[in-house]
C-alpha atoms as a PDB file:
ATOM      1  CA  UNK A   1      39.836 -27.033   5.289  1.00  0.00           C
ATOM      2  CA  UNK A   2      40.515 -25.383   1.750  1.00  0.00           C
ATOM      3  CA  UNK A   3      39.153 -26.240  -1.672  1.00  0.00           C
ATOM      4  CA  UNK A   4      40.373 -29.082  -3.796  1.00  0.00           C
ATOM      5  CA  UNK A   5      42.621 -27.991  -6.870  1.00  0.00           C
ATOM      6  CA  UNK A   6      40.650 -26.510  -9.434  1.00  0.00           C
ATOM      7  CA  UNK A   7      40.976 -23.931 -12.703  1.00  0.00           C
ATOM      8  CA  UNK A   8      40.245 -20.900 -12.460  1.00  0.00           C
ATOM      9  CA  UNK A   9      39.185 -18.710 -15.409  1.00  0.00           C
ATOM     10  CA  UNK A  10      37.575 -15.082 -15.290  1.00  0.00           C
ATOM     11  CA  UNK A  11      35.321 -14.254 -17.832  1.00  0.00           C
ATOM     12  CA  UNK A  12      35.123 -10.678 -19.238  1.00  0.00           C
ATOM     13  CA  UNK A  13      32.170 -11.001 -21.413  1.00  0.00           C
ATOM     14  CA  UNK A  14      28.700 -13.236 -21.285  1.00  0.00           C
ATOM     15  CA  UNK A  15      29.238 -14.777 -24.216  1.00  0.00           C
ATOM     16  CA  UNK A  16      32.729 -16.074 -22.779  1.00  0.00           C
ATOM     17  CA  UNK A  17      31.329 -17.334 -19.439  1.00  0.00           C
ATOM     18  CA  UNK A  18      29.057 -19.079 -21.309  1.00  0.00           C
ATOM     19  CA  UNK A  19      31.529 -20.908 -23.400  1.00  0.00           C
ATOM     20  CA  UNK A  20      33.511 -21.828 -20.454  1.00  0.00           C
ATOM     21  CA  UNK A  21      30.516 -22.808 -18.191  1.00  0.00           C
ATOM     22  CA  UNK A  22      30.095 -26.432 -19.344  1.00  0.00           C
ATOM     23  CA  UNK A  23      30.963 -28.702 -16.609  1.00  0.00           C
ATOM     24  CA  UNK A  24      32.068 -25.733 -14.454  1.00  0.00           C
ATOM     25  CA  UNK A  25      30.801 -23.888 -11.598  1.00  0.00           C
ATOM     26  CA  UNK A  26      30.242 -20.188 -11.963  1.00  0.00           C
ATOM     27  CA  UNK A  27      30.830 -17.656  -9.053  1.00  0.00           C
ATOM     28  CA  UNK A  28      30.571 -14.013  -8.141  1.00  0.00           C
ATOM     29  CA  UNK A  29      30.325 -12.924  -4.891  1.00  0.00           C
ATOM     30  CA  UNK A  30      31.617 -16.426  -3.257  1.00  0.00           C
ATOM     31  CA  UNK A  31      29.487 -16.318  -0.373  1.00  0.00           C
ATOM     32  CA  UNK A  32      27.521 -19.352  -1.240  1.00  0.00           C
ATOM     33  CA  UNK A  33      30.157 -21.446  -3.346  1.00  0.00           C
ATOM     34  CA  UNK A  34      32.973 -20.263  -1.249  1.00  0.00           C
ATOM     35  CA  UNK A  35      32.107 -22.324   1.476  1.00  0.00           C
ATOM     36  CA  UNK A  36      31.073 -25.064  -0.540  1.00  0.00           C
ATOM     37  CA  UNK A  37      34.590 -25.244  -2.002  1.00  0.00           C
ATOM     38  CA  UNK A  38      36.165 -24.910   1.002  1.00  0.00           C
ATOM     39  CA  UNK A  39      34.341 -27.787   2.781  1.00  0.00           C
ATOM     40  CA  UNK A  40      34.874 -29.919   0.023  1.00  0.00           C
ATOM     41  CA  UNK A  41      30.971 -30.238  -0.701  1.00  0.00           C
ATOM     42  CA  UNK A  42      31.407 -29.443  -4.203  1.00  0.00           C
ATOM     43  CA  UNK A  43      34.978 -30.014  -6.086  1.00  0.00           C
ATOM     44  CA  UNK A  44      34.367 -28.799  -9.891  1.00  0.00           C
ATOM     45  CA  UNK A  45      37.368 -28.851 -12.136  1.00  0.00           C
ATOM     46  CA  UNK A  46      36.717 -25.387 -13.192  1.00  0.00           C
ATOM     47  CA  UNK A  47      35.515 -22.285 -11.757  1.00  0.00           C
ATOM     48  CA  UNK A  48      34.665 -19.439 -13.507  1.00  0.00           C
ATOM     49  CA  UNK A  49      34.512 -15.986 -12.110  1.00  0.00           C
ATOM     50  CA  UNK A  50      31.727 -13.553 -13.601  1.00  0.00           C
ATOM     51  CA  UNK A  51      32.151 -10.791 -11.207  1.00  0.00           C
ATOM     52  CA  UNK A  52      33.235  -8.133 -13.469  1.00  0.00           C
ATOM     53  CA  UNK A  53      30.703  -8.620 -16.400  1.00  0.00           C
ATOM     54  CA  UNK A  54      29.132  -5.447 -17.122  1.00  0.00           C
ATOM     55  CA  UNK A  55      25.820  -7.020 -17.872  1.00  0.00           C
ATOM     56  CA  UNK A  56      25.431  -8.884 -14.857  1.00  0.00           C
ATOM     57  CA  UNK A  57      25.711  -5.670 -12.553  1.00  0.00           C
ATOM     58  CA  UNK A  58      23.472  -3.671 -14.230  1.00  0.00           C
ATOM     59  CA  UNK A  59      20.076  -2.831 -13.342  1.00  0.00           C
ATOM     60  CA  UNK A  60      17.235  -1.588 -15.880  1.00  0.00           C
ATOM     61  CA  UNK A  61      13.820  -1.441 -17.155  1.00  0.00           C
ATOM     62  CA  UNK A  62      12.421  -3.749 -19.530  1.00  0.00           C
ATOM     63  CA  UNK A  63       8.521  -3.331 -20.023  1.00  0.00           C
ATOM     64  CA  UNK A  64       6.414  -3.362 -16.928  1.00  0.00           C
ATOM     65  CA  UNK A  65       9.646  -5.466 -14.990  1.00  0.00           C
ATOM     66  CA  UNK A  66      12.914  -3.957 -13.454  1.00  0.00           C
ATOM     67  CA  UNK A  67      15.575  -6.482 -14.677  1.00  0.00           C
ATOM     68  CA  UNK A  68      18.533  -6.608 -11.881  1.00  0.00           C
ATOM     69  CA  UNK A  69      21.662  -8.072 -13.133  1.00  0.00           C
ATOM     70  CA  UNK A  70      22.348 -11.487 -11.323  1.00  0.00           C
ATOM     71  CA  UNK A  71      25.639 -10.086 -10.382  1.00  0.00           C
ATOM     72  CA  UNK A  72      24.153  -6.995  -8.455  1.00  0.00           C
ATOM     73  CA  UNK A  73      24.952  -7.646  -4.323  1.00  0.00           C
ATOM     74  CA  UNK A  74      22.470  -7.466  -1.596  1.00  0.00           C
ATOM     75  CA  UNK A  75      24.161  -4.160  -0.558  1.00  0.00           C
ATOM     76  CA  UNK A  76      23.489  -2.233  -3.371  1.00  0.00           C
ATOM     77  CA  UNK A  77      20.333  -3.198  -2.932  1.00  0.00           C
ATOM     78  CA  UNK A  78      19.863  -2.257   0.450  1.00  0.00           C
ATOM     79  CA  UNK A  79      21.283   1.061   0.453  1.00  0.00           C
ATOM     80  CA  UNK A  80      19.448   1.696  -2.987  1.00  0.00           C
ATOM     81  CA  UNK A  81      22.007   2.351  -5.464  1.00  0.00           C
ATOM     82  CA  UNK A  82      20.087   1.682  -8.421  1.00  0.00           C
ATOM     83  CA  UNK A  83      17.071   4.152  -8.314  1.00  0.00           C
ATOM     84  CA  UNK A  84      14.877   1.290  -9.749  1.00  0.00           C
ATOM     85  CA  UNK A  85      15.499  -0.881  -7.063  1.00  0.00           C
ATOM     86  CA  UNK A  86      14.668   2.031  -4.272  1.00  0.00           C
ATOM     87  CA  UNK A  87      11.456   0.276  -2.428  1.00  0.00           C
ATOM     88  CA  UNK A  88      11.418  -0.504   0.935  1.00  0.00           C
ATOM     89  CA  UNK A  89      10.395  -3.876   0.507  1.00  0.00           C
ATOM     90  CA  UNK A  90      13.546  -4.821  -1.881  1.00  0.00           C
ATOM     91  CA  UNK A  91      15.752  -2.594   0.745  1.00  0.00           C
ATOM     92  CA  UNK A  92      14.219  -4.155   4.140  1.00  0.00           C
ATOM     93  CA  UNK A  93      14.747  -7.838   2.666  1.00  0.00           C
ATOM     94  CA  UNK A  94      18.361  -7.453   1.938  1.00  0.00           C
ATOM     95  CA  UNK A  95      19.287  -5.242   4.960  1.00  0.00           C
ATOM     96  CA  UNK A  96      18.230  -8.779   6.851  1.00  0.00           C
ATOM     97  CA  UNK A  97      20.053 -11.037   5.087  1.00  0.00           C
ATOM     98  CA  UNK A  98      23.174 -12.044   7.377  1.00  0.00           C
ATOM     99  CA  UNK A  99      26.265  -9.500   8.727  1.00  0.00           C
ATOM    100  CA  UNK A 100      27.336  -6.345   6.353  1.00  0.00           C
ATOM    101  CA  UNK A 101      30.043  -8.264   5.057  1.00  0.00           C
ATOM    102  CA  UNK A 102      28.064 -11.058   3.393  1.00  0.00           C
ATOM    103  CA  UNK A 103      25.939  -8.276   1.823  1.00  0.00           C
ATOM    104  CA  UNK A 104      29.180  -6.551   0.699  1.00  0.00           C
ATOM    105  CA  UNK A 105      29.856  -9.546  -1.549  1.00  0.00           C
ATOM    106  CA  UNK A 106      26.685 -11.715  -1.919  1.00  0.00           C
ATOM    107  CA  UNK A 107      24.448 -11.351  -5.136  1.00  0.00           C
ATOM    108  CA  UNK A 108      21.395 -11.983  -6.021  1.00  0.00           C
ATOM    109  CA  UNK A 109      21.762 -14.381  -8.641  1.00  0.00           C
ATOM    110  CA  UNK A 110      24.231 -16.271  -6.200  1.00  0.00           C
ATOM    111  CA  UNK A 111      21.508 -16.688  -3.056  1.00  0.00           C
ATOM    112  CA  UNK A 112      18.841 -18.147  -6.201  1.00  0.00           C
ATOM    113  CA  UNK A 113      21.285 -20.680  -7.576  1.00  0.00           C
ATOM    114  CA  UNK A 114      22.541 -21.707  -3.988  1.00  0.00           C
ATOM    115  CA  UNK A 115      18.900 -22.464  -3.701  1.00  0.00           C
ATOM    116  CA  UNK A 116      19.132 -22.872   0.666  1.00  0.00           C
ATOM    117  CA  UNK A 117      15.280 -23.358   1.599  1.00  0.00           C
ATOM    118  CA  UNK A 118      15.875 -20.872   4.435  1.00  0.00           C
ATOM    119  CA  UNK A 119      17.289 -17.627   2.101  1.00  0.00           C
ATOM    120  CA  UNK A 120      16.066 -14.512   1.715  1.00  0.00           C
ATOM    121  CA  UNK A 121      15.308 -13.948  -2.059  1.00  0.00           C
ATOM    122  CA  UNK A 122      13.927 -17.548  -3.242  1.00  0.00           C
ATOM    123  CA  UNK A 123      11.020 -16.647  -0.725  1.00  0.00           C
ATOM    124  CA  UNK A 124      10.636 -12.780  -1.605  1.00  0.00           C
ATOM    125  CA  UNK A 125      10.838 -12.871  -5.232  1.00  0.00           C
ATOM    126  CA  UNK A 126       8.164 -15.779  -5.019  1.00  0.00           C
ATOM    127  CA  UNK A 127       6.070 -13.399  -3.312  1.00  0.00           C
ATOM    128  CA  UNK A 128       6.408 -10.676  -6.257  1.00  0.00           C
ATOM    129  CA  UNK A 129       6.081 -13.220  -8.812  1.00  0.00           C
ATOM    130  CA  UNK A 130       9.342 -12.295 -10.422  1.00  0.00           C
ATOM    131  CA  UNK A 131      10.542 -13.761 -13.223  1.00  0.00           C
ATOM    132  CA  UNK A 132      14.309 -15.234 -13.529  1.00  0.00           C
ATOM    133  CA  UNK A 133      16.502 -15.060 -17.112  1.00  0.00           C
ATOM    134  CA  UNK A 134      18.316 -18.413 -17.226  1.00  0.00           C
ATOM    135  CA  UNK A 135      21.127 -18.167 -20.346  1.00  0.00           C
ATOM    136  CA  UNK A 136      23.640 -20.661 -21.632  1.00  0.00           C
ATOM    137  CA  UNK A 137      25.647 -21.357 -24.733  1.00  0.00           C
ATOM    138  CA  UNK A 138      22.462 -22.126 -26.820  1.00  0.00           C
ATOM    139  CA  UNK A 139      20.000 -19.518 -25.940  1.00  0.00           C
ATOM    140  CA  UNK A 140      17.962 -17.574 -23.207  1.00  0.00           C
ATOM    141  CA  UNK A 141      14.650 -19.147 -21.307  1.00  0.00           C
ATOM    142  CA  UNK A 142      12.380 -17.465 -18.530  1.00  0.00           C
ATOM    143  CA  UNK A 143      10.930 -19.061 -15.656  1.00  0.00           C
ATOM    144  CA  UNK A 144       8.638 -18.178 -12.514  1.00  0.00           C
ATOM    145  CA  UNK A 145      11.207 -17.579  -9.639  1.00  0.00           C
ATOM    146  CA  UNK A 146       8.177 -19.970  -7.939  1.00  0.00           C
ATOM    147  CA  UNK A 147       8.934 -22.754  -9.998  1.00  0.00           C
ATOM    148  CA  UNK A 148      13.084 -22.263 -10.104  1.00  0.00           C
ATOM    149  CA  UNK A 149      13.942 -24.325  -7.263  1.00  0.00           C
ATOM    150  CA  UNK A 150      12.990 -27.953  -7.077  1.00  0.00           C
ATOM    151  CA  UNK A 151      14.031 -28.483  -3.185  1.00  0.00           C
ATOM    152  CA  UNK A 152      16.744 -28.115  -0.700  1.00  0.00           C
ATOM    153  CA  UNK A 153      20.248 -26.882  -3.060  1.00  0.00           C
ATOM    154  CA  UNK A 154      18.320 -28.156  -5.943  1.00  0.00           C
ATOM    155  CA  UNK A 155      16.939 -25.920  -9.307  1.00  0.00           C
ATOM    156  CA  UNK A 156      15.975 -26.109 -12.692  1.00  0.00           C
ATOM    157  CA  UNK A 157      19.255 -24.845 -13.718  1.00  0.00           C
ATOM    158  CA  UNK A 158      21.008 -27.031 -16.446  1.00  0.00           C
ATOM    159  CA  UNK A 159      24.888 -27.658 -17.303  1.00  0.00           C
ATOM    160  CA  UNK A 160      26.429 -24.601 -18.717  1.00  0.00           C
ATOM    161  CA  UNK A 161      23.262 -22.909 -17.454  1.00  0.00           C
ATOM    162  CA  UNK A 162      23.643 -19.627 -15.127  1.00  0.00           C
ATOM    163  CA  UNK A 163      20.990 -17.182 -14.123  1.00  0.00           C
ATOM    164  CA  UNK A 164      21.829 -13.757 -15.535  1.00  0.00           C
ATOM    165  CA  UNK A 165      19.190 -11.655 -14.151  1.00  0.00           C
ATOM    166  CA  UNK A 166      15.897 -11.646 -11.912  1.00  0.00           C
ATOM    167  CA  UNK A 167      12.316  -9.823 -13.474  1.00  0.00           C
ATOM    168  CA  UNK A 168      11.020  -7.574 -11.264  1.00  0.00           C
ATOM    169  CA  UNK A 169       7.213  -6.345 -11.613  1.00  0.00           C
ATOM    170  CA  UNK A 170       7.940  -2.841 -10.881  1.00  0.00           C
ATOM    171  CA  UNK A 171       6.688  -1.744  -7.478  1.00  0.00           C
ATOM    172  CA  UNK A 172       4.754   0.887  -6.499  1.00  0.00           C
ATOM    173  CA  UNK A 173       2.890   3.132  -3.908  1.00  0.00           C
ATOM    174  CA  UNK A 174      -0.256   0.671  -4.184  1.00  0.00           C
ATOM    175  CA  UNK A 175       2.163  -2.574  -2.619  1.00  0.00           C
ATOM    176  CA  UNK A 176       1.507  -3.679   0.649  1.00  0.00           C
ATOM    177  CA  UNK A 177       4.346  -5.678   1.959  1.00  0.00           C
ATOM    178  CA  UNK A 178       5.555  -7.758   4.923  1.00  0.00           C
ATOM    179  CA  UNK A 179       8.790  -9.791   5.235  1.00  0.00           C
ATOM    180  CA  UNK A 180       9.192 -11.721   8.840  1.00  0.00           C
ATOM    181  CA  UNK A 181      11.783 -14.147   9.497  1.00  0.00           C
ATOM    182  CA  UNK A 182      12.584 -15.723  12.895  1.00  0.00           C
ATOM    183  CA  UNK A 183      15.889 -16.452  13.854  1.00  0.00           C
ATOM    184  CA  UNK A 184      17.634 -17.115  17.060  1.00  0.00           C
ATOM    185  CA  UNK A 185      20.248 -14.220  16.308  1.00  0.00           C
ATOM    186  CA  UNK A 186      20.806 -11.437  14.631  1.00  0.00           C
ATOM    187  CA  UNK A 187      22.503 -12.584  11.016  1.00  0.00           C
ATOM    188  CA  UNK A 188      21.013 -16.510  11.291  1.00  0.00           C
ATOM    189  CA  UNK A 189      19.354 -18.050   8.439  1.00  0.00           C
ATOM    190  CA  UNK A 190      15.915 -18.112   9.510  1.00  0.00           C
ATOM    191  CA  UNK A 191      13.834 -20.934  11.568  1.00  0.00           C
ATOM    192  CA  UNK A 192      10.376 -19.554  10.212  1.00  0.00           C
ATOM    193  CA  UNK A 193      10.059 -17.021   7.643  1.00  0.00           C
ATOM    194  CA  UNK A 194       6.891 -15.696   5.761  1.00  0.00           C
ATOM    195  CA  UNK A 195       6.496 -12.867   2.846  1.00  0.00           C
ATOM    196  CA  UNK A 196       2.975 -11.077   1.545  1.00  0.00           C
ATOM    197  CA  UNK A 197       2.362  -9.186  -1.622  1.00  0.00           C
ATOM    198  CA  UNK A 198      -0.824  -7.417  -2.434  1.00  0.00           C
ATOM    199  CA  UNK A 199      -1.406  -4.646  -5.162  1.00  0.00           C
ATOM    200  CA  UNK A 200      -5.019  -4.187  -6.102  1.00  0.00           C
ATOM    201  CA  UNK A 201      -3.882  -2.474  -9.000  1.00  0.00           C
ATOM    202  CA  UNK A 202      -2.003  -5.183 -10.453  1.00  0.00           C
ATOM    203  CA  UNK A 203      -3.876  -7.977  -9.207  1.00  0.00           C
ATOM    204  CA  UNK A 204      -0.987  -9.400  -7.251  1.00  0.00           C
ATOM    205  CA  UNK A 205      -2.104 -11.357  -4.111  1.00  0.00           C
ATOM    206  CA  UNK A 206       0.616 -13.896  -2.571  1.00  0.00           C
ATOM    207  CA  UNK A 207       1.919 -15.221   0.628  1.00  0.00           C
ATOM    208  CA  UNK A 208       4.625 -17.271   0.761  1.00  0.00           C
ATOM    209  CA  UNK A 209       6.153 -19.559   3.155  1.00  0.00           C
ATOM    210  CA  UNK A 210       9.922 -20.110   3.773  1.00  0.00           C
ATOM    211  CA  UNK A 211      12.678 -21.739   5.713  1.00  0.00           C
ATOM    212  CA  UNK A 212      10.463 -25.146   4.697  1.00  0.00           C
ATOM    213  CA  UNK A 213      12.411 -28.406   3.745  1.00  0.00           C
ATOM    214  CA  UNK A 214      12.386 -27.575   0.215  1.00  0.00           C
ATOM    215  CA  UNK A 215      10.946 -24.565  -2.186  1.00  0.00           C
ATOM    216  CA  UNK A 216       8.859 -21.981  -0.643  1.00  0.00           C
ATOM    217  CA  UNK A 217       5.352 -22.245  -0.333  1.00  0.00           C
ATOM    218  CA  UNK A 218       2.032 -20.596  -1.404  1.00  0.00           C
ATOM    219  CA  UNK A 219      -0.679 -20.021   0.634  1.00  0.00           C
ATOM    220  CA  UNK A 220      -3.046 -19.472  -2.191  1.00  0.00           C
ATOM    221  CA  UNK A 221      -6.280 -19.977  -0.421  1.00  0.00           C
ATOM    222  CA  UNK A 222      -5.472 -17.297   2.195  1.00  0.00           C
ATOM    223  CA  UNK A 223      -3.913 -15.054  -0.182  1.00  0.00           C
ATOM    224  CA  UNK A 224      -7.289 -15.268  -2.159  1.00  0.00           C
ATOM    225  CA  UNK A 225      -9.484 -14.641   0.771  1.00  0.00           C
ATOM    226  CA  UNK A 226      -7.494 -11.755   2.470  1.00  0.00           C
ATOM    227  CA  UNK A 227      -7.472 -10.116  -1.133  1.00  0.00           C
ATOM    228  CA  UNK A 228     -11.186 -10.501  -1.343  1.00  0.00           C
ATOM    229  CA  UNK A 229     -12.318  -9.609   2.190  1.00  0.00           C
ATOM    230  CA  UNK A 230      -9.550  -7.327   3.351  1.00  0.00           C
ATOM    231  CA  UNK A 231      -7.245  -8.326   6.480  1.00  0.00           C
ATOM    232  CA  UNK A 232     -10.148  -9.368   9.175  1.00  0.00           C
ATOM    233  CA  UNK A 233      -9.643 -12.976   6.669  1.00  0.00           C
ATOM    234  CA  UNK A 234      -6.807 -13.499   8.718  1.00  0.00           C
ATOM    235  CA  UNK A 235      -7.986 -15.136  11.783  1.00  0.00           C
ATOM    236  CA  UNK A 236      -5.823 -17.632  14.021  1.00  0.00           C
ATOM    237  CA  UNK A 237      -7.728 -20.464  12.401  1.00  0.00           C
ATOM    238  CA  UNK A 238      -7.310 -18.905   9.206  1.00  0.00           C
ATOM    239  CA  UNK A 239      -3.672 -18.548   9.597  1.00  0.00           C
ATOM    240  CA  UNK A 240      -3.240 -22.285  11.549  1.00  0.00           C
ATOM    241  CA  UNK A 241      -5.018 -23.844   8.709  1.00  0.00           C
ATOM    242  CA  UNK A 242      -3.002 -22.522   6.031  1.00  0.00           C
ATOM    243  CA  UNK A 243       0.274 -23.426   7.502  1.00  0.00           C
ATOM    244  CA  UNK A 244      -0.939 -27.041   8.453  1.00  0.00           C
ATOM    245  CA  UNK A 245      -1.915 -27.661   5.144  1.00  0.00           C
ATOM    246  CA  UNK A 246       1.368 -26.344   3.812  1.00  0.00           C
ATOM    247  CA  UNK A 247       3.631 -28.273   5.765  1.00  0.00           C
ATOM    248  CA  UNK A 248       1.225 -31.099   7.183  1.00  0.00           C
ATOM    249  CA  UNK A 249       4.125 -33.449   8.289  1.00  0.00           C
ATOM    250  CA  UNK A 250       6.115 -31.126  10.211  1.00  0.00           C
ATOM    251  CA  UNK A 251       5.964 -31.194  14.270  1.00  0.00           C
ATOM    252  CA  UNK A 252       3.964 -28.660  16.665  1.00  0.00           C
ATOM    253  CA  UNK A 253       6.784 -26.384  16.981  1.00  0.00           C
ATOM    254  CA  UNK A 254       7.832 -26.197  13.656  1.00  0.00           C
ATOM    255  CA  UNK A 255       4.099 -25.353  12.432  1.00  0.00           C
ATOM    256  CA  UNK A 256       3.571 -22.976  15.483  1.00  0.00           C
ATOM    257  CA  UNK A 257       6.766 -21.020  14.424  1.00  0.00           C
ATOM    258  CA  UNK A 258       5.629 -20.648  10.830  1.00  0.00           C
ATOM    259  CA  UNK A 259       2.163 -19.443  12.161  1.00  0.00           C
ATOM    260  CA  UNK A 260       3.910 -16.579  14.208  1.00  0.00           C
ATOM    261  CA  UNK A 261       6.045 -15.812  11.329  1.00  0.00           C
ATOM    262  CA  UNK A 262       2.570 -15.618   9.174  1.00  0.00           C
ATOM    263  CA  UNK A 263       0.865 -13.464  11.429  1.00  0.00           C
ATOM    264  CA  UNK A 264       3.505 -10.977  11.995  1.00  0.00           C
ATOM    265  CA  UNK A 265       3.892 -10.676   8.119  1.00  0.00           C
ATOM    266  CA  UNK A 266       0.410  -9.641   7.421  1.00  0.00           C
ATOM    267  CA  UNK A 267       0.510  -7.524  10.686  1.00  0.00           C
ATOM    268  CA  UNK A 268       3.145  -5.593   8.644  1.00  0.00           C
ATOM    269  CA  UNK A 269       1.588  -5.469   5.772  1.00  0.00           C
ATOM    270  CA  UNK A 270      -1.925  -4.093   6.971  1.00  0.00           C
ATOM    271  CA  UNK A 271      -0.637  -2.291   9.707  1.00  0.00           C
ATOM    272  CA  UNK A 272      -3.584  -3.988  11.669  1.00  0.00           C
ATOM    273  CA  UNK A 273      -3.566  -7.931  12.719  1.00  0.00           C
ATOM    274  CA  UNK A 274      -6.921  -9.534  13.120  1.00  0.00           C
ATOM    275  CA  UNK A 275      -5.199 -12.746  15.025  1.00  0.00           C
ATOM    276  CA  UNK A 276      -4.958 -13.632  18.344  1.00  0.00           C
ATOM    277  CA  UNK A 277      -0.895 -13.625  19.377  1.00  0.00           C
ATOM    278  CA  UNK A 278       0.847 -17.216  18.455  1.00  0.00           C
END
């Protein structure tokens, strides 16, 4: 099947996306929206292209954040083009995310607005507690990337609205990281997924559920204890509970997954794991 008719307008500038963005669909890589179009599931009059906007590829500091250009593509990340983006939590997470050809194309921005419960970067950037810049026409707002999606394909962003760049915390030495996904092949959104982020020198302590029915979701409780008592918090029960209470109507399997995912992500992240194999 191929798209429905639609105009087609590439923008050179921000401010002349922005203009054209009302009632429109913006796109950039076309790995998300691509589809879409092409399966009919969303038929805007107007499509505007933002590939080529300098500010949207660019990648920079800004205060204590790194601020990546919504534009930039999961390849560049992995293979660490931009020297600010050169961590091997950022680089592991978008080496996984589908075949070298999506990466080639796919942006950031692009996986955040698609907003698929099961993608890689709604659930990571949660875990850092990254910020996203929304912009439009009338001005420029900032919001949690935790709060930015409201459920399945569904976000805060408004009409006109595009995001323009993601907020970073800068990472250092101190992080400890893990980032497990299950998947029945290689390339496959993921079944289960699960991120951690802990820096006692920043205070950060999350974990983070994904591949749920809607946003991801924080495990709060356990991120609290493990950052107070060190990894031996992390028992089977421990781990059980916290996923039960996080998705308490999905089935056995469903849960059980997640729990594996869990328990493999804080075994990466401490290197150690205190709970008995799920």
């Amino acid at each position: 099947m191929k798209a429905a008719a639609f105009e087609y307008v590439r923008a050179t500038s921000l401010p002349d996306a922005l203009r054209e963005l009302s009632g429109a669909k913006p796109i950039s890589g076309s790995q998300s929206m691509g589809p879409m179009l092409n399966l009919r599931l969303a038929r805007p009059g107007r499509v505007v292209d933002v590939s080529r906007i300098a500010d949207l590829r660019s990648v920079s500091e800004a205060g204590e954040y790194v601020r990546i250009g919504a534009s930039v593509t999961h390849a560049e990340i992995e293979d660490g083009k931009h020297a600010l983006l050169r961590h091997p939590f950022m680089q592991h997470v978008a080496g996984g995310i589908a075949y070298r050809a999506i990466r080639n194309r796919g942006t950031i921005g692009g996986s955040l607005a698609h907003a698929d419960p099961a993608a890689d970067w709604p659930l990571a950037l949660s875990a850092l507690d990254a910020r996203l810049e929304l912009s439009k026409a009338g001005g420029t707002r900032q919001v949690r990337a935790s709060e930015f999606m409201l459920g399945a394909f569904t976000t805060l962003l408004e009409d006109g609205e595009i995001i323009t760049a993601v907020l970073m915390p800068k990472l250092g030495p101190t992080l400890r990281w893990g980032y497990y996904k299950l998947c029945r092949k290689t390339g496959e959104f993921a079944h289960a997924s699960a991120a951690a982020a802990f820096d006692a020198r920043t205070g950060l302590a999350r974990i983070v559920l994904g591949a749920l029915d809607g946003p991801p979701g924080a495990l709060d409780d356990l991120a609290r204890q493990i950052a107070q008592r060190g990894p031996d918090a992390a028992t089977t029960d421990a781990l059980m509970q916290a996923v039960t209470n996080a998705m308490p109507n999905a089935d056995a399997i469903d849960r059980q997954m997640h729990t594996a995912a869990l328990e493999r992500c804080l075994a990466q992240a401490f290197g150690v794991s205190n709970a008995h194999p799920v």
